[in-house]
Protein backbone atom coordinates (compact mmCIF):
# COMPACT_ATOMS: atom_id res chain seq x y z
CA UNK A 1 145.19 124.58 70.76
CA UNK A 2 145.70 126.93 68.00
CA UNK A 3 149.40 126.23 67.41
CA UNK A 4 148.67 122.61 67.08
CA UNK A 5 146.52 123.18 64.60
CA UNK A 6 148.86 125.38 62.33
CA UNK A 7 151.75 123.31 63.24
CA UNK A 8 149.94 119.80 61.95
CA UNK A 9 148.36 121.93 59.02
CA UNK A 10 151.55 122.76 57.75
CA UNK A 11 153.39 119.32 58.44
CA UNK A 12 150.33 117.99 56.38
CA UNK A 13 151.05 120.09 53.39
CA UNK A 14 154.16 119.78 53.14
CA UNK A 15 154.25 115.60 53.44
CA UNK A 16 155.76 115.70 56.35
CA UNK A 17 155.25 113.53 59.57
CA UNK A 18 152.60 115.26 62.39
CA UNK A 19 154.17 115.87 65.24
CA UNK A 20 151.69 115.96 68.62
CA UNK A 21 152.94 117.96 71.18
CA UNK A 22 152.23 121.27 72.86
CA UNK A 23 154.71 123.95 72.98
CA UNK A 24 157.24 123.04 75.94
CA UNK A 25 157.47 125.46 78.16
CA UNK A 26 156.55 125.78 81.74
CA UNK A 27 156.11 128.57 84.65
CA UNK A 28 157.67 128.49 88.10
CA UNK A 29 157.29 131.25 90.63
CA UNK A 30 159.68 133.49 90.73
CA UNK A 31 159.96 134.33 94.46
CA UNK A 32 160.81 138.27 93.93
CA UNK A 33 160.54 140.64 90.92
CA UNK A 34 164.69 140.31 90.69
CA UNK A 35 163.96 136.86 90.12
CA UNK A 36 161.43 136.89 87.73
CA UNK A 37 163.09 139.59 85.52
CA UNK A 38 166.01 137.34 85.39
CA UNK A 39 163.53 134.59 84.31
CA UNK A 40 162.01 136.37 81.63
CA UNK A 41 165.44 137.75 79.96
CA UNK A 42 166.24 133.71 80.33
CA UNK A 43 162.95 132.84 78.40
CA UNK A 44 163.80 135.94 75.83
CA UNK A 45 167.62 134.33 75.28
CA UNK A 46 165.71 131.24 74.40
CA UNK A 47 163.12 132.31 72.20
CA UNK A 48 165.94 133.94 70.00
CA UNK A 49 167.79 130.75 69.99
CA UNK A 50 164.22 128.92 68.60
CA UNK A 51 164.35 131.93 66.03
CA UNK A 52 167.74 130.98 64.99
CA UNK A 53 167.16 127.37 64.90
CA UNK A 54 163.73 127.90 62.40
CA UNK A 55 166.01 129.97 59.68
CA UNK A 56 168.24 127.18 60.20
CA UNK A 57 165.08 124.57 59.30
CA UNK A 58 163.81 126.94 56.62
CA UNK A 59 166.40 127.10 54.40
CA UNK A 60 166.94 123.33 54.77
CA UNK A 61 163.03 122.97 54.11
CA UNK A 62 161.87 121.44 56.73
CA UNK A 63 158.67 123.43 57.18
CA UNK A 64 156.85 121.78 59.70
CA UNK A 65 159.92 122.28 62.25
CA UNK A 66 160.26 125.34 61.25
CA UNK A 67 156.70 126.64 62.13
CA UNK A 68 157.20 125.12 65.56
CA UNK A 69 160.33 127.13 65.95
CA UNK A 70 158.71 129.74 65.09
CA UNK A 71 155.52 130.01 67.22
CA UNK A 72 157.74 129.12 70.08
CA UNK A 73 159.81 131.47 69.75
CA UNK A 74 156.96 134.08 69.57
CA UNK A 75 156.08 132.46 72.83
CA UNK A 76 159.16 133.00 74.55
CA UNK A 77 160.11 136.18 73.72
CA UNK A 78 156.68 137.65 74.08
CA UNK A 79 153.70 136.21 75.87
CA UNK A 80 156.06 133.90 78.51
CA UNK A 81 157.93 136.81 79.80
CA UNK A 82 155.62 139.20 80.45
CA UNK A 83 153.77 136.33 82.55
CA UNK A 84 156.58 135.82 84.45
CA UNK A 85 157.11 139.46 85.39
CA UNK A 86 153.54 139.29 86.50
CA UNK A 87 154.34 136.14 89.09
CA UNK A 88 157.74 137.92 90.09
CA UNK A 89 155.67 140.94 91.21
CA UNK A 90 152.41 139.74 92.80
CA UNK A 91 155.56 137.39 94.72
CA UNK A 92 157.37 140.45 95.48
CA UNK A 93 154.19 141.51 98.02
């Protein structure tokens, strides 16, 4: 995975210890399009939050974290929602 790879590189360079996990996050069917827009403002709430929580880990220097943060926070607000407004609407038939 991609993010694994940029997460350890970065852990690496910094001195920092590797962490080895995939970014936590996991779809359920919605079962309507209501449903599955409320999911997906959820997921976009929570993505800010991991935004937050890297500036946070940034300007205490802890890289690594922050990177995760980051790229799961990309995630969440953009490539987990959109997903789940697909499921809501192929439910919604």
């Amino acid at each position: 995975m991609p993010n694994n790879l940029l997460i350890g590189s970065v852990e690496a360079l910094v001195g920092q210890s590797i962490i080895n996990t995939g970014l936590p996050y996991d779809l359920t069917a919605p079962a309507s399009f209501a449903d599955g827009v409320a999911g997906a403002q959820s997921l976009i709430a929570e993505g800010q939050a991991y935004f937050d929580q890297a500036a946070t880990l940034f300007a205490g220097g802890d890289y690594g974290d922050t990177v995760y943060s980051d790229l799961l926070g990309a995630d969440l607000v953009s490539i987990v929602p959109l997903e789940e407004l697909i499921l809501g609407s192929v439910a919604s038939f």
